[in-house]
Protein backbone atom coordinates (compact mmCIF):
# COMPACT_ATOMS: atom_id res chain seq x y z
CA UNK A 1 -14.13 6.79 7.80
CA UNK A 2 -15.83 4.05 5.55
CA UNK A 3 -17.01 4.48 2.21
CA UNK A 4 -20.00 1.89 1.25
CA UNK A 5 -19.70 0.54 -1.89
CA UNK A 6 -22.66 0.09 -3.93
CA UNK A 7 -22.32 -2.63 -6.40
CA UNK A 8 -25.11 -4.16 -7.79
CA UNK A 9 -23.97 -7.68 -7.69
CA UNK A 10 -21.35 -9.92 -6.45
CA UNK A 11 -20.08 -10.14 -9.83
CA UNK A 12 -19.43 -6.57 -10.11
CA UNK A 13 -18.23 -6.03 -6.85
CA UNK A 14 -15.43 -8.94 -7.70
CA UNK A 15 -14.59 -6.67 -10.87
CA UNK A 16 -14.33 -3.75 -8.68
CA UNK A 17 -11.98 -5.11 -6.77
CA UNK A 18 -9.99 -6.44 -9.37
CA UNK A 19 -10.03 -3.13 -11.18
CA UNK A 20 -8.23 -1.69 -8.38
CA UNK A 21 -5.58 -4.48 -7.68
CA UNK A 22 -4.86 -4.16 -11.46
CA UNK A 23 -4.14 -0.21 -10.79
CA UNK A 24 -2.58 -0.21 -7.94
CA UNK A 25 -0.12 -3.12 -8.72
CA UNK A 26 0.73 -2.34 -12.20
CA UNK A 27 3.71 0.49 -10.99
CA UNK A 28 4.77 -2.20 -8.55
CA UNK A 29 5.65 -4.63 -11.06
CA UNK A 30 8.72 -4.74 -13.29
CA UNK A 31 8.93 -2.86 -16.50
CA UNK A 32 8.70 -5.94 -18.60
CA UNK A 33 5.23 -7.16 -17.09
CA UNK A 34 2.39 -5.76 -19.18
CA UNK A 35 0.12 -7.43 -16.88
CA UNK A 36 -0.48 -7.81 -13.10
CA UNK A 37 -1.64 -11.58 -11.95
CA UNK A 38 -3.27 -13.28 -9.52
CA UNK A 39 0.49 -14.26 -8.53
CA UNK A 40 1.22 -10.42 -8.06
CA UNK A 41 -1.70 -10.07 -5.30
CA UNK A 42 -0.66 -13.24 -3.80
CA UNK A 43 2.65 -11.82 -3.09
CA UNK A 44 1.28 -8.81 -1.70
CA UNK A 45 -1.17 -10.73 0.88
CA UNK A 46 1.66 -12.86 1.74
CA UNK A 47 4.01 -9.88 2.90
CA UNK A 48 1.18 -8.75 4.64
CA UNK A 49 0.33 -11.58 6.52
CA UNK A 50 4.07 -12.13 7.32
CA UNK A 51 4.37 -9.16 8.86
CA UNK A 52 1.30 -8.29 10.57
CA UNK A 53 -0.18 -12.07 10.56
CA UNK A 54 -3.42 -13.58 8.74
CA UNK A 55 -6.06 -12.40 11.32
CA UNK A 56 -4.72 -8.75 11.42
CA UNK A 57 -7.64 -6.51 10.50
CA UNK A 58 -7.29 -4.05 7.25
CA UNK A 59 -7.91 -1.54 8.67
CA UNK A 60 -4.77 -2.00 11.85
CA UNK A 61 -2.64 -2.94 9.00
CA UNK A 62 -3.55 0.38 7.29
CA UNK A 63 -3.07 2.63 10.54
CA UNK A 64 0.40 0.97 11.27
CA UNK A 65 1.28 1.36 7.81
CA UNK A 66 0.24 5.31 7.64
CA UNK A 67 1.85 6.05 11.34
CA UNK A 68 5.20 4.13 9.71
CA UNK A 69 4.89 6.50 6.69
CA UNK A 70 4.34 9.52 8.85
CA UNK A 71 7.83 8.38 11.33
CA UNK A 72 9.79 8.54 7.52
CA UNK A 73 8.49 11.79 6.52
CA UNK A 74 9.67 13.17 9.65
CA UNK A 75 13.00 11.88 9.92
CA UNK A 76 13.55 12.54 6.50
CA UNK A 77 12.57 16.02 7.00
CA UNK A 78 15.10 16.09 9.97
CA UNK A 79 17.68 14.42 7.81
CA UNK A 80 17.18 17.25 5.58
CA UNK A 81 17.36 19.91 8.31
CA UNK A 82 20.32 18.99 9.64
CA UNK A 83 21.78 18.69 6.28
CA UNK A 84 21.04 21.91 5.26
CA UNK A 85 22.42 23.65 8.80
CA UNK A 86 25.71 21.69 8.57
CA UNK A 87 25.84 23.21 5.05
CA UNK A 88 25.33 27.01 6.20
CA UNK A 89 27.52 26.29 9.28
């Protein structure tokens, strides 16, 4: 489902955005940045466009993302099963 963003201006939407690079970079980055850069979202759109190429629309890149986060959680989950049933066996 997509959300519409209201910003005012361009200006404000740019600071928007920025905002939430800033936010959701700043764990990503080593303990002895203070600061995310233009360098740090750089590296992120490269990965992305390495791996799912520089047309790929967000929001394909998003579902193939969540449905590879999803496989984990699963296996994980049977990695833990089967742990736990070798353990009581």
């Amino acid at each position: 489902m997509q959300y519409l963003c209201n910003y005012q201006t361009d200006i404000r939407r740019m600071i928007g955005v920025l905002q939430h690079w800033q936010v959701l970079l700043a764990p990503a980055c080593a303990a002895s940045v203070t600061e995310v850069t233009l360098a740090d979202v750089l590296a992120v759109i490269e990965a992305l466009q390495q791996t799912f190429g520089p047309t790929a629309p967000l929001e394909a890149i998003i579902q193939q993302l969540v449905e590879q986060d999803l496989r984990e959680q699963v296996e994980g989950r049977r990695q833990v099963r089967r742990e736990l049933a070798a353990a009581v066996a």
